[in-house]
Protein backbone atom coordinates (compact mmCIF):
# COMPACT_ATOMS: atom_id res chain seq x y z
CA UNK A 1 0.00 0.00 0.00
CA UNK A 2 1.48 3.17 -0.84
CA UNK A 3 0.99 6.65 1.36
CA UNK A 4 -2.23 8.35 1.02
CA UNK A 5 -2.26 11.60 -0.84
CA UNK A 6 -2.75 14.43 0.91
CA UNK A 7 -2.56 17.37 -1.86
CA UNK A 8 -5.12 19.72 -1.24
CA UNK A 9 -8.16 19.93 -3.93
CA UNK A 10 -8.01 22.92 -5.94
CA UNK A 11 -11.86 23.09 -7.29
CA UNK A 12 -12.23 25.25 -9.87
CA UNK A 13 -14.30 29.23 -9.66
CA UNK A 14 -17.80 27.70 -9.57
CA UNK A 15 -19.92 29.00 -12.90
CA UNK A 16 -23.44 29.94 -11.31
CA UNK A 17 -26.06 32.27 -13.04
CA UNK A 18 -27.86 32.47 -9.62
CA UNK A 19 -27.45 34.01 -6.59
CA UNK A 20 -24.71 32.29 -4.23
CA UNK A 21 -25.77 31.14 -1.05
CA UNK A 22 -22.89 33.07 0.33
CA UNK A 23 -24.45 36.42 -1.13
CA UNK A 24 -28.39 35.37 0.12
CA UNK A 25 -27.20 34.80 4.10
CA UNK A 26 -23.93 34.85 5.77
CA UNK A 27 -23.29 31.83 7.61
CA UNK A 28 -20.91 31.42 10.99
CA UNK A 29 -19.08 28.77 11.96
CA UNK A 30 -21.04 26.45 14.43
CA UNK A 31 -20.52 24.11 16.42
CA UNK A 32 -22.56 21.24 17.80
CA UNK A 33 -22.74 17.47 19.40
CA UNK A 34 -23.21 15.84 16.17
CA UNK A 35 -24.52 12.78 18.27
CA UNK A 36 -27.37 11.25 20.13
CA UNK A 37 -25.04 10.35 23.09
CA UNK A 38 -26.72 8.92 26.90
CA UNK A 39 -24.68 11.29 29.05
CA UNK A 40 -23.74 9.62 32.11
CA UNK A 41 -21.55 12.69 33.49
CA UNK A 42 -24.62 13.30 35.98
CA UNK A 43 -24.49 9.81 36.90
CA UNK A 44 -21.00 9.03 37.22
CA UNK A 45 -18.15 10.98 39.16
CA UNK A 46 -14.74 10.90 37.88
CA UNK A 47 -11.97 10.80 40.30
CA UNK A 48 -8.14 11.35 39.20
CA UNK A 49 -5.91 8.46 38.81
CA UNK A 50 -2.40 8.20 39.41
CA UNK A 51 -0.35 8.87 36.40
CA UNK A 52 0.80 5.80 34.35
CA UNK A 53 4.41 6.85 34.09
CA UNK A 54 4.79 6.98 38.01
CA UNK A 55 2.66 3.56 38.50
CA UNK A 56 4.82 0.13 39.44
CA UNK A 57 5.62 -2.17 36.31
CA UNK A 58 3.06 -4.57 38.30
CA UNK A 59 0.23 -2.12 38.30
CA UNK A 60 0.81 -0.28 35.06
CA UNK A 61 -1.94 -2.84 33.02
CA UNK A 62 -4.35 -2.61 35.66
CA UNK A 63 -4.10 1.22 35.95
CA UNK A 64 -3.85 1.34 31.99
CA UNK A 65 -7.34 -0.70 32.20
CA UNK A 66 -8.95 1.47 35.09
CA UNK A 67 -8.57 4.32 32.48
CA UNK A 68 -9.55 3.01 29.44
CA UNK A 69 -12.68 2.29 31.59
CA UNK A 70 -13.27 6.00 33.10
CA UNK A 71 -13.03 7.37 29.77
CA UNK A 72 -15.85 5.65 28.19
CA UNK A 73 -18.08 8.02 30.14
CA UNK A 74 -19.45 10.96 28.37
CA UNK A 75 -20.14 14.30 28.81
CA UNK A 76 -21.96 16.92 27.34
CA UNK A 77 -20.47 19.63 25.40
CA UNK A 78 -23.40 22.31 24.24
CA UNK A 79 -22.61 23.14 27.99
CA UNK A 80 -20.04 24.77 28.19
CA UNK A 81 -19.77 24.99 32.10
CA UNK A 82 -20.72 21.77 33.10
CA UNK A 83 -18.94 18.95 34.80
CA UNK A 84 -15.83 21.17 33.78
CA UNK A 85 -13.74 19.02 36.43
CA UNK A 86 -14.60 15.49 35.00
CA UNK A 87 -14.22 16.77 31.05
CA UNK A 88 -10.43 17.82 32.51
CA UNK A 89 -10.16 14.37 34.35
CA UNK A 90 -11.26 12.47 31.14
CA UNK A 91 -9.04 14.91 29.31
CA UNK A 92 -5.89 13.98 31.30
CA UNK A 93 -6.54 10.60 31.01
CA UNK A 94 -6.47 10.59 27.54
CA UNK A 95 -3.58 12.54 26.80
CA UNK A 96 -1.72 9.70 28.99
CA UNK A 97 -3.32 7.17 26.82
CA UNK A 98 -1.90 8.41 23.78
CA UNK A 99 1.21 9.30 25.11
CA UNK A 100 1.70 5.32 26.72
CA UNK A 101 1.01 3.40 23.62
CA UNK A 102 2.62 5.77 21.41
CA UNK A 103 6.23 5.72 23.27
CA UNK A 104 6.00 2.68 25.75
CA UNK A 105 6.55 -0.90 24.59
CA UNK A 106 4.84 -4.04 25.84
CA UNK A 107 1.61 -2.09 27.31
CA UNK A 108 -0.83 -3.63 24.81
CA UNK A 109 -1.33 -7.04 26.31
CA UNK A 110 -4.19 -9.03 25.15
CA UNK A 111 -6.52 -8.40 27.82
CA UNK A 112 -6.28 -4.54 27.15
CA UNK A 113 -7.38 -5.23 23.63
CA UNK A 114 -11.50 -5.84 24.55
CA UNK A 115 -11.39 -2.41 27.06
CA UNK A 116 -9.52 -0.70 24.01
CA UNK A 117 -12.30 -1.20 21.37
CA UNK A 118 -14.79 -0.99 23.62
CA UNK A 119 -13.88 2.86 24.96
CA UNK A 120 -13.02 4.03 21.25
CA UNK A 121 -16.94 2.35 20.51
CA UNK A 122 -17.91 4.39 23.05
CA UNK A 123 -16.88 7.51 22.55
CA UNK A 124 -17.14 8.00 18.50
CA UNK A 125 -19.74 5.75 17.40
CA UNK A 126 -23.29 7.85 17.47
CA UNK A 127 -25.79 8.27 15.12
CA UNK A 128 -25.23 11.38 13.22
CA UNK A 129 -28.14 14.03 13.39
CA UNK A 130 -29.37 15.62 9.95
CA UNK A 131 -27.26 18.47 8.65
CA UNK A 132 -28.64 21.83 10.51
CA UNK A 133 -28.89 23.55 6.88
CA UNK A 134 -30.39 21.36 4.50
CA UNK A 135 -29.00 23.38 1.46
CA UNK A 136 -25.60 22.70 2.73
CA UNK A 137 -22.91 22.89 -0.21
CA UNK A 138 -19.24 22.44 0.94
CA UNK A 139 -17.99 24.62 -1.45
CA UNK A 140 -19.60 27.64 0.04
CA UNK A 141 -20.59 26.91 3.59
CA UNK A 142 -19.21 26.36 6.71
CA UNK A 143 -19.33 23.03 8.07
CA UNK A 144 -20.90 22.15 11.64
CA UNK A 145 -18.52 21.17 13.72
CA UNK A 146 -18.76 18.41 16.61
CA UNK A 147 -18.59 20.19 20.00
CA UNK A 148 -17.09 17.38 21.61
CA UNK A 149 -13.59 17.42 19.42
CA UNK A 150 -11.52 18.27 22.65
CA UNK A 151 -11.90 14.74 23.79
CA UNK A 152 -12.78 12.90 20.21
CA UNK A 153 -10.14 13.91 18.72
CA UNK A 154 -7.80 12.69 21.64
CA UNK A 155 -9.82 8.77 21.03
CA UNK A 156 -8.82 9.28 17.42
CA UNK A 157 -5.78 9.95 18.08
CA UNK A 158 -5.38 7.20 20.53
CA UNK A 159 -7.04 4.48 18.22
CA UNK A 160 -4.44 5.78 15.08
CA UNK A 161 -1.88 4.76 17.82
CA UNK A 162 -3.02 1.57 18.20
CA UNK A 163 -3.23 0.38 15.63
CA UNK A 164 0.20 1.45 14.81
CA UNK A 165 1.70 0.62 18.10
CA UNK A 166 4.91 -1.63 16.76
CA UNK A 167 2.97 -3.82 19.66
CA UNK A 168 -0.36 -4.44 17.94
CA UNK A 169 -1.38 -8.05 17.17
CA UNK A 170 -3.79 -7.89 13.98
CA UNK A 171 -4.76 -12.12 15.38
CA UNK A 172 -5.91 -10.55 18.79
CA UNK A 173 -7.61 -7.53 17.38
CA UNK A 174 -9.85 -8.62 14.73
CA UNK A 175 -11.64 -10.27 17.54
CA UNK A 176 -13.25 -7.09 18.29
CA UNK A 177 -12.49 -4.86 15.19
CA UNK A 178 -14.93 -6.84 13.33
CA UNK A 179 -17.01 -5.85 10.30
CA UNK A 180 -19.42 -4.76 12.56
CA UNK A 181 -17.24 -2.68 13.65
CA UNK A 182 -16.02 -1.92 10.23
CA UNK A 183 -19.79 -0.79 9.10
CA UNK A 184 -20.22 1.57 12.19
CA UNK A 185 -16.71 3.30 11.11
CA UNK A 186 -17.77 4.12 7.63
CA UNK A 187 -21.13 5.35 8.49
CA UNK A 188 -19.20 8.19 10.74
CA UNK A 189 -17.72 9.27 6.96
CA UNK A 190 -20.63 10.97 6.33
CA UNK A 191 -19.54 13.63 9.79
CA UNK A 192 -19.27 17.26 8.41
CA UNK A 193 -16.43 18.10 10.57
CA UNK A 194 -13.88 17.60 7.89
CA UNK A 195 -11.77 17.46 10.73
CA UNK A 196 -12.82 14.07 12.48
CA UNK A 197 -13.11 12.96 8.59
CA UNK A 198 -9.20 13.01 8.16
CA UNK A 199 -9.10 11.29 11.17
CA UNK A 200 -11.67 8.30 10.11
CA UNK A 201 -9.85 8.65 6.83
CA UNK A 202 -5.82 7.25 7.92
CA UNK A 203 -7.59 5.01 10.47
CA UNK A 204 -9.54 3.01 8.08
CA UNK A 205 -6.37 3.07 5.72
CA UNK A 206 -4.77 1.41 8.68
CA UNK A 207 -7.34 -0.84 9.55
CA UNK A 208 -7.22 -2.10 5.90
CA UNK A 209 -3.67 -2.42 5.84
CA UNK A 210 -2.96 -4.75 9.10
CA UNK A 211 -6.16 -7.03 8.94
CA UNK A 212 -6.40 -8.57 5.51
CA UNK A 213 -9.31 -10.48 6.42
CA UNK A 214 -11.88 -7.54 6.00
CA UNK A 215 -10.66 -6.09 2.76
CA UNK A 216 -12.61 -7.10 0.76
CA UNK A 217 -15.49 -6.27 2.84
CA UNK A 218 -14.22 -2.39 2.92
CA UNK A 219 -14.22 -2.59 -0.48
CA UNK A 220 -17.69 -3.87 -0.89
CA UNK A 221 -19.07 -1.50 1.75
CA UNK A 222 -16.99 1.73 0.61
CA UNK A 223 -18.99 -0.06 -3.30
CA UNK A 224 -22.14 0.53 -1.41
CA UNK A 225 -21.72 3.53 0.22
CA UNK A 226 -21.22 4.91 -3.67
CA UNK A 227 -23.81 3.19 -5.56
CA UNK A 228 -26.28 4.68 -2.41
CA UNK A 229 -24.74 7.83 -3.21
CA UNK A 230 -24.95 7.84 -7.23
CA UNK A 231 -28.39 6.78 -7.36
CA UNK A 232 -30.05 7.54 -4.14
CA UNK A 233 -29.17 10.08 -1.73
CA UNK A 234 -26.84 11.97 -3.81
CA UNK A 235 -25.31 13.52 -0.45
CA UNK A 236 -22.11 11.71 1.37
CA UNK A 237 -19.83 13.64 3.18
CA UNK A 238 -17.35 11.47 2.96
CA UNK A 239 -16.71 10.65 -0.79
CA UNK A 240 -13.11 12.48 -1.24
CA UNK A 241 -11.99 11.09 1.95
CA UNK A 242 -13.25 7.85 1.03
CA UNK A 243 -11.93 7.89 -2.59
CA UNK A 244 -8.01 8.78 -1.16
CA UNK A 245 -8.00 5.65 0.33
CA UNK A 246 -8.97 3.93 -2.44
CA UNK A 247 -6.41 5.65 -4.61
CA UNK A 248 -3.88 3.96 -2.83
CA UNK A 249 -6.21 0.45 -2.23
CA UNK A 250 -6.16 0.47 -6.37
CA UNK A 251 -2.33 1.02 -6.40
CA UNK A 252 -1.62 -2.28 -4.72
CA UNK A 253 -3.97 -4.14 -6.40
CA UNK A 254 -2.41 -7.82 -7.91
CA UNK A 255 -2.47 -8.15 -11.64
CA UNK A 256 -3.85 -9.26 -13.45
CA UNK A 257 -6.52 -6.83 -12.06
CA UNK A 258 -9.44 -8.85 -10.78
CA UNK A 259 -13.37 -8.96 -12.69
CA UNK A 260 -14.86 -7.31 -9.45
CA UNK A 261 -12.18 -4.46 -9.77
CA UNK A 262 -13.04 -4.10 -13.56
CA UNK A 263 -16.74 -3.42 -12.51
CA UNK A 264 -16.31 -1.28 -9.78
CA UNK A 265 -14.29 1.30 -11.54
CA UNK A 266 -16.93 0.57 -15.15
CA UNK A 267 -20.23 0.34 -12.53
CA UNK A 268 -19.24 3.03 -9.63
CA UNK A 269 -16.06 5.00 -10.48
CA UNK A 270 -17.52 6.29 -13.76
CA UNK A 271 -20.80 6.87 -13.00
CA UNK A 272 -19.01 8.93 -9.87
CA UNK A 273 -18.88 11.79 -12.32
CA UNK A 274 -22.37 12.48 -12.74
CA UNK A 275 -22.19 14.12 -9.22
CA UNK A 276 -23.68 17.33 -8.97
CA UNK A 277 -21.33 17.89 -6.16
CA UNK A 278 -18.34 16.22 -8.33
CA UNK A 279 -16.08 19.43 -8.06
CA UNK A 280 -15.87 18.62 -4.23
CA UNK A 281 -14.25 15.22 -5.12
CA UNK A 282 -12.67 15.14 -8.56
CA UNK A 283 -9.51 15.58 -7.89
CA UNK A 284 -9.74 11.90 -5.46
CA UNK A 285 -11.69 10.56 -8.32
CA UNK A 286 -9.42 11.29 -11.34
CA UNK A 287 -6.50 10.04 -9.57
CA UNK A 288 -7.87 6.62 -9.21
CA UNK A 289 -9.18 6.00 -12.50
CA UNK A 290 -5.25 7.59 -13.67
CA UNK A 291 -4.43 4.44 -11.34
CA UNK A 292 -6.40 1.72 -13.18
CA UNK A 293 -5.05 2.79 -16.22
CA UNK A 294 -1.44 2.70 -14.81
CA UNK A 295 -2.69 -0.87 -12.93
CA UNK A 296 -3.89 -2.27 -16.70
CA UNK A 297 -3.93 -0.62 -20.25
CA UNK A 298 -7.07 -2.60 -21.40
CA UNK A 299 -9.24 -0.81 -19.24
CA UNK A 300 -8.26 3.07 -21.04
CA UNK A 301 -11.23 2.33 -24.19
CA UNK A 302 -14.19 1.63 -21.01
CA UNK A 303 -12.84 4.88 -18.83
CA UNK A 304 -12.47 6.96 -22.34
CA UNK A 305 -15.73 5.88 -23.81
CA UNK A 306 -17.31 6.18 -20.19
CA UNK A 307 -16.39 9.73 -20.15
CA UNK A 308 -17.76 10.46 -23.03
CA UNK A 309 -21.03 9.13 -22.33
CA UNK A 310 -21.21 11.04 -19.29
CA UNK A 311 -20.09 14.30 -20.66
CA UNK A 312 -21.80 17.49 -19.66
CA UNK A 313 -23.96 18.90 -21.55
CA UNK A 314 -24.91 22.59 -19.47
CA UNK A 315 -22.84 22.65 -16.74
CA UNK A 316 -19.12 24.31 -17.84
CA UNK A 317 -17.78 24.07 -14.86
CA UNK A 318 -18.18 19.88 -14.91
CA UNK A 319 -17.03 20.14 -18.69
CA UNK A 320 -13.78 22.13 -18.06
CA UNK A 321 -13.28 19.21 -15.01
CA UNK A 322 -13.25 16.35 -17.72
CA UNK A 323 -11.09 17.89 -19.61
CA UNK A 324 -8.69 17.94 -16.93
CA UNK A 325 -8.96 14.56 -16.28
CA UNK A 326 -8.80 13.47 -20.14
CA UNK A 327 -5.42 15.05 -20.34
CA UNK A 328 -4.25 13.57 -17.16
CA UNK A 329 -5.52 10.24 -19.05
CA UNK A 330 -3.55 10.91 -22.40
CA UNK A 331 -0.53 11.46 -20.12
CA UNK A 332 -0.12 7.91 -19.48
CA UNK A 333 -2.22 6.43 -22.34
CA UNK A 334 -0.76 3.76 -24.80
CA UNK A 335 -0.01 4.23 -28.10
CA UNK A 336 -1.86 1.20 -28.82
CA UNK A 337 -4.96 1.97 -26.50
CA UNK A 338 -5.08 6.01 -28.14
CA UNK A 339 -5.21 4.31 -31.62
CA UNK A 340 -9.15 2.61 -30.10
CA UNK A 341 -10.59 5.80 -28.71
CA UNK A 342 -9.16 9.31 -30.87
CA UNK A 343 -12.28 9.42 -32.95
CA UNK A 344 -14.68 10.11 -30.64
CA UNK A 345 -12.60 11.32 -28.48
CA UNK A 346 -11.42 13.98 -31.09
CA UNK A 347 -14.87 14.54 -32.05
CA UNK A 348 -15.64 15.64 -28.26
CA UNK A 349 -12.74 18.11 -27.96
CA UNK A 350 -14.29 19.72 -31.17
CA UNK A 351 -17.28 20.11 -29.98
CA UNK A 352 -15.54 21.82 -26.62
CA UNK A 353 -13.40 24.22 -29.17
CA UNK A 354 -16.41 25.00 -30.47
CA UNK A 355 -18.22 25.76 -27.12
CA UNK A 356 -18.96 29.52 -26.61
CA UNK A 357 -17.98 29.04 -23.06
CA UNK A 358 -14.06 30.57 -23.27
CA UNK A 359 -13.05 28.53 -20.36
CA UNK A 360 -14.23 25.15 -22.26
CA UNK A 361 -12.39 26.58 -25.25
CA UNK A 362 -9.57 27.28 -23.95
CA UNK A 363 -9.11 24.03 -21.75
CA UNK A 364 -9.44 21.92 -25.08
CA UNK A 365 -7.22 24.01 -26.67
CA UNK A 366 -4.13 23.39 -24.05
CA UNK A 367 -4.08 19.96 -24.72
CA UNK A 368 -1.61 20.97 -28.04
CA UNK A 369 0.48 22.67 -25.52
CA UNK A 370 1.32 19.27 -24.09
CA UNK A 371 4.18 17.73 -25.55
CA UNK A 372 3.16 13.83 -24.95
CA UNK A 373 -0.39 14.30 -26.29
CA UNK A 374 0.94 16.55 -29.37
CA UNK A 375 3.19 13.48 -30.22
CA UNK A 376 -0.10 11.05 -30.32
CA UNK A 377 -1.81 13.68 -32.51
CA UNK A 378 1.26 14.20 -34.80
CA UNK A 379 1.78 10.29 -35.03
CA UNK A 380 -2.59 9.90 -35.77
CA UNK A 381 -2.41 13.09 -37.76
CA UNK A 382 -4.06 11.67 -40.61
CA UNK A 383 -6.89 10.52 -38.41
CA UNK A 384 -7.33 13.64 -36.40
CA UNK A 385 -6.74 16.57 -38.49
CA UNK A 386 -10.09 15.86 -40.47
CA UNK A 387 -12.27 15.61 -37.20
CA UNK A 388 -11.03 18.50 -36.37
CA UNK A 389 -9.97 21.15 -38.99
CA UNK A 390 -13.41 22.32 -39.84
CA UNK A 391 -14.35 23.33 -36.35
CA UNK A 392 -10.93 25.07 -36.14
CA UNK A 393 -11.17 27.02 -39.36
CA UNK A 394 -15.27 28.10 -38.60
CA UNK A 395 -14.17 29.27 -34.82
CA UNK A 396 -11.07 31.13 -35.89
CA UNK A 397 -13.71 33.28 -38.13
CA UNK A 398 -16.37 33.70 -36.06
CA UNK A 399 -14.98 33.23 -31.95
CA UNK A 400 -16.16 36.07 -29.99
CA UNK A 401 -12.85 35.61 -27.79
CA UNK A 402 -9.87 37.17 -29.08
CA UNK A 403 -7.67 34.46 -26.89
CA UNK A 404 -9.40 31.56 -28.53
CA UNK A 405 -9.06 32.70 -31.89
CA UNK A 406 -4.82 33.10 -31.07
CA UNK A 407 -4.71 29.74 -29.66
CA UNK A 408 -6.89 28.11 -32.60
CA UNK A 409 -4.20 30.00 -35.18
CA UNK A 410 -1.26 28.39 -33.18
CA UNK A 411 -3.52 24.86 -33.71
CA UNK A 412 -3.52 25.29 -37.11
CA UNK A 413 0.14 26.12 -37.59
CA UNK A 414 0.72 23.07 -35.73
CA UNK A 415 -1.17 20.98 -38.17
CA UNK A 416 0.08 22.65 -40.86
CA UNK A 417 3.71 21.95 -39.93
CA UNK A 418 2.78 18.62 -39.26
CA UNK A 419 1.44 17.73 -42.40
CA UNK A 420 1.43 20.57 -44.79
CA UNK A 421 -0.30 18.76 -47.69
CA UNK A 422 -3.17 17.65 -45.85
CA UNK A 423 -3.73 20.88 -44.56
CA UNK A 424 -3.92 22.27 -47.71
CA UNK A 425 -6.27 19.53 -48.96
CA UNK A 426 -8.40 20.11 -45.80
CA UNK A 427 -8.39 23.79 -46.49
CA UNK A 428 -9.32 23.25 -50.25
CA UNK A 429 -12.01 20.84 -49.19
CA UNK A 430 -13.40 23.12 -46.84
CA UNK A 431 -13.92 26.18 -49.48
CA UNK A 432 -15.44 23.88 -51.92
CA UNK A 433 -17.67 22.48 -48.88
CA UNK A 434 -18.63 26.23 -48.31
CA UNK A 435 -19.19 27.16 -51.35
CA UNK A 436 -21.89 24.29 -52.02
CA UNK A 437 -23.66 25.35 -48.95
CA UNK A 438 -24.09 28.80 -49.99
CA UNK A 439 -25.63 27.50 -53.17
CA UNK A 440 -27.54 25.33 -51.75
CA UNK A 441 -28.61 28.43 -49.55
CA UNK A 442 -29.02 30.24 -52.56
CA UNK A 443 -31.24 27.71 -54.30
CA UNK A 444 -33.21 26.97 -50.97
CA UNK A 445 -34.18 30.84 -50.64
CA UNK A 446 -35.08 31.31 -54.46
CA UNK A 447 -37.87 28.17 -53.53
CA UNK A 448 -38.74 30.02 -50.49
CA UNK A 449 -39.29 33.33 -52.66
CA UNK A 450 -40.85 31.43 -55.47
CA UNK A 451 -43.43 30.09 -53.38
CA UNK A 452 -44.21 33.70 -51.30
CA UNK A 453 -44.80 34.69 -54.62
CA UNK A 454 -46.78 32.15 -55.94
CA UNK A 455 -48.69 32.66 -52.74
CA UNK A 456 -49.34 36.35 -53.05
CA UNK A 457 -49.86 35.88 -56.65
CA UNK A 458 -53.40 34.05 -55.86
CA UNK A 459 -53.93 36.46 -52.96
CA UNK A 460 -54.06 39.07 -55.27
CA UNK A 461 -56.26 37.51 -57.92
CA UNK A 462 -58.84 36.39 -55.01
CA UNK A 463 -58.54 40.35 -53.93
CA UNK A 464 -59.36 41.62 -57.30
CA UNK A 465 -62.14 38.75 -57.63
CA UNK A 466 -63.68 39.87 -54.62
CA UNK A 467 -63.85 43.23 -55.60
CA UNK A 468 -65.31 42.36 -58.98
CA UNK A 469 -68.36 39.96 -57.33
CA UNK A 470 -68.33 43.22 -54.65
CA UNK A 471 -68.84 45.60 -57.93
CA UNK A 472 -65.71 48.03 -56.53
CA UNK A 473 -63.95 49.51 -59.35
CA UNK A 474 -61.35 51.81 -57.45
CA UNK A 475 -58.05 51.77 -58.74
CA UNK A 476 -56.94 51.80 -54.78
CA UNK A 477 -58.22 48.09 -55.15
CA UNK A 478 -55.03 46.76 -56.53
CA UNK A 479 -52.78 48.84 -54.88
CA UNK A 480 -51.87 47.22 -51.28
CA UNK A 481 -51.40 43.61 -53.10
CA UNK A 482 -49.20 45.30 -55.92
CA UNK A 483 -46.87 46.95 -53.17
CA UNK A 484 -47.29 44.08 -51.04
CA UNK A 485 -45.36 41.42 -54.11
CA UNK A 486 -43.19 44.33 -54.69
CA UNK A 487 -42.00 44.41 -51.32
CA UNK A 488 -41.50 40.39 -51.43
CA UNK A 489 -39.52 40.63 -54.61
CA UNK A 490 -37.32 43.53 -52.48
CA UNK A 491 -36.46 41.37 -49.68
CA UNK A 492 -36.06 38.28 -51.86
CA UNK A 493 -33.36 40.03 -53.79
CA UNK A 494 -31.79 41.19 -50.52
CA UNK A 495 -31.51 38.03 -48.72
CA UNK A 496 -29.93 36.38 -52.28
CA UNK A 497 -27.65 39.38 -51.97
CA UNK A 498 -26.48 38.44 -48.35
């Protein structure tokens, strides 16, 4: 298993023709006890214990036990001034925790290992309370905090210790870190304190790491979680964090890659990117489908063609994200495997040049500023070029952003350096292609004028017959039909001009 990532994500300037939530209502910071604990702090007294570093080598287990045991009691945090001395007891008691297993040797004995999961159980599993704003969006809002971090974060912290105590026995432990225990873990991913996320996140990598026998059941569970999340709720907290560890689960995958590992990344990874929220997690989600790739090279036509299915069709800021991740996919793509996908691929990126959206434009354009991609299109020229020279040579005319239009004159040099003679065939082609389409123009609009006039023609004669049957002789009779064919003949020699 290789070291979780922990570059930050970058999302890009959200595109939003509506009012942001930020502009309707400024929201604070709050915190709150993001569970349904049974406080026993009224119930129970805490009492201080001697210190572990001062206790007898005989005692030390027994005192280590006594408080693991006096900090599985709880207290409540939305008040602030209550049982202050037994929070700072508890407090204490922790710290010491931490500080034993992390720098003592031979204090995790097997009997400690049942009082161990059982005061981590304790204290973080809880069922999580709906989100206090239901329009929550992470990009924009601040998160609700848990108002009992002071001493979660110190179990965390303890539990990451443990299980990487140079003194932990994956046989004893997976008696009571069970999948049971497994399930309750994943369901706290879903915590909007990114902070006790990060946490959950190295602890589970951990967990997976030292006891092989519940891999695969992470894996299926972290499955479900997604598929619940694609086509159901469409709201996990937890999906980047979630999607880091897999990065590095799909890194150390065995080849050759496994059928159940094909069809997660075809039947969850993919469909991932029809998110609404994607922007929050891309940058976890591009990175391991750049790893399957890496893993096995028969797997780039399903991401490429998956893509492309998915593609946005209104949303800019999703488009300009795939094209991010397409180049980061041509930067490792085989020769072989960018032979099976650069027509519609190609056809795609001409459709973004063409988009009126600069930012699309301009994303699709870069990808001829890359020096591995440009050496796939040189080498497929033949192939390319056509898909993509007529959208090239119609936006260089007609672009309403100056940028784009440099860029797409730099494209074309490219191409015509490339291959010189089938740009000038291309170019050649494409006059002659214009030139039929303005006759066929041409022709279309003489019909259209033929038949107005045809039209008015028996307008005018039923005019003058009514008249006649009417006995009217004025000579004003024929005089708003006349002007009115004169006036179709005007604009019917206009538009043939034009």
């Amino acid at each position: 298993l290789h070291p979780l990532l922990h570059s930050p994500v970058h999302p890009l300037k959200k595109v939003d023709g509506f009012p942001r939530r930020s502009m309707r209502r400024a929201r604070q910071r709050r915190s709150h006890s993001s569970s349904q604990f049974r406080y026993q702090s009224s119930q129970v007294e805490l009492t201080p214990l001697p210190l572990l570093k001062d206790a007898p080598v005989a005692e030390l287990h027994d005192l280590f036990c006594k408080k693991l045991q006096q900090c599985c009691v709880l207290f409540d945090f939305l008040d602030c001034v209550a049982d202050l001395k037994g929070k700072e007891i508890k407090r204490a008691a922790l710290n010491e925790l931490v500080e034993s297993v992390a720098t003592s040797r031979g204090v995790l004995i097997e009997p400690l290992y049942p009082e161990a999961i059982k005061m981590i159980s304790v204290n973080i599993f809880r069922t999580l309370p709906p989100s206090e704003n239901p329009e929550f969006d992470p990009e924009e809002d601040e998160p609700t905090l848990e108002a009992s971090w002071p001493h979660l974060q110190l179990v965390y912290e303890f539990f990451l210790r443990f299980l990487e105590s140079p003194d932990f026995q994956p046989s004893m432990a997976k008696r009571y870190v069970d999948q049971k225990f497994v399930l309750q873990l994943l369901e706290l991913f879903d915590s909007e304190d990114p902070r006790e996320r990060e946490y959950l996140k190295t602890i589970l990598h951990r967990v997976y790491g030292k006891l092989l026998g519940l891999r695969a059941y992470i894996r299926k569970q972290i499955n479900n979680i997604f598929l619940r999340f694609i086509y159901e709720t469409e709201h996990f907290n937890g999906v980047a964090e979630l999607l880091e560890i897999l990065g590095s689960i799909i890194n150390g995958f065995a080849l050759p890659l496994k059928a159940e590992h094909k069809q997660f990344l075809v039947r969850v990874l993919i469909p991932l990117h029809t998110a609404k929220s994607l922007s929050i997690f891309h940058a976890q989600l591009a990175y391991c489908v750049v790893q399957f790739m890496e893993k096995d090279a028969t797997v780039t036509e399903y991401i490429i063609r998956g893509l492309l299915k998915y593609w946005p069709k209104t949303c800019t800021q999703k488009e300009v994200m795939f094209l991010g991740e397409i180049e980061e996919i041509l930067d490792v793509i085989e020769p072989s495997q960018f032979i099976r996908v650069q027509e519609p691929l190609f056809k795609q990126i001409a459709a973004c040049i063409s988009s009126p959206h600069f930012q699309v434009a301009e994303r699709a354009l870069y990808f001829w500023n890359n020096e591995y991609i440009l050496s796939l299109i040189e080498e497929n020229c033949q192939v390319i070029l056509p898909l993509v020279f007529a959208t090239l040579y119609r936006v260089s005319k007609e672009h309403w952003n100056q940028t784009i239009v440099s860029l797409i004159y730099n494209v074309l040099k490219t191409f015509m350096e490339m291959n010189s003679k089938l740009f000038d065939d291309l170019t050649a082609s494409y006059k002659v292609e214009k030139q039929k389409e303005k006759q066929k123009t041409r022709h279309v609009l003489d019909d259209i004028c033929s038949i107005i006039r045809h039209i008015i023609f028996h307008i005018v004669n039923m005019y003058r017959l009514g008249h006649l049957l009417n006995g009217s002789h004025h000579d004003s009779t024929h005089s708003l039909p006349c002007f009115k064919l004169k006036i179709v003949d005007t604009i019917g020699e206009e538009t043939l001009k034009e």
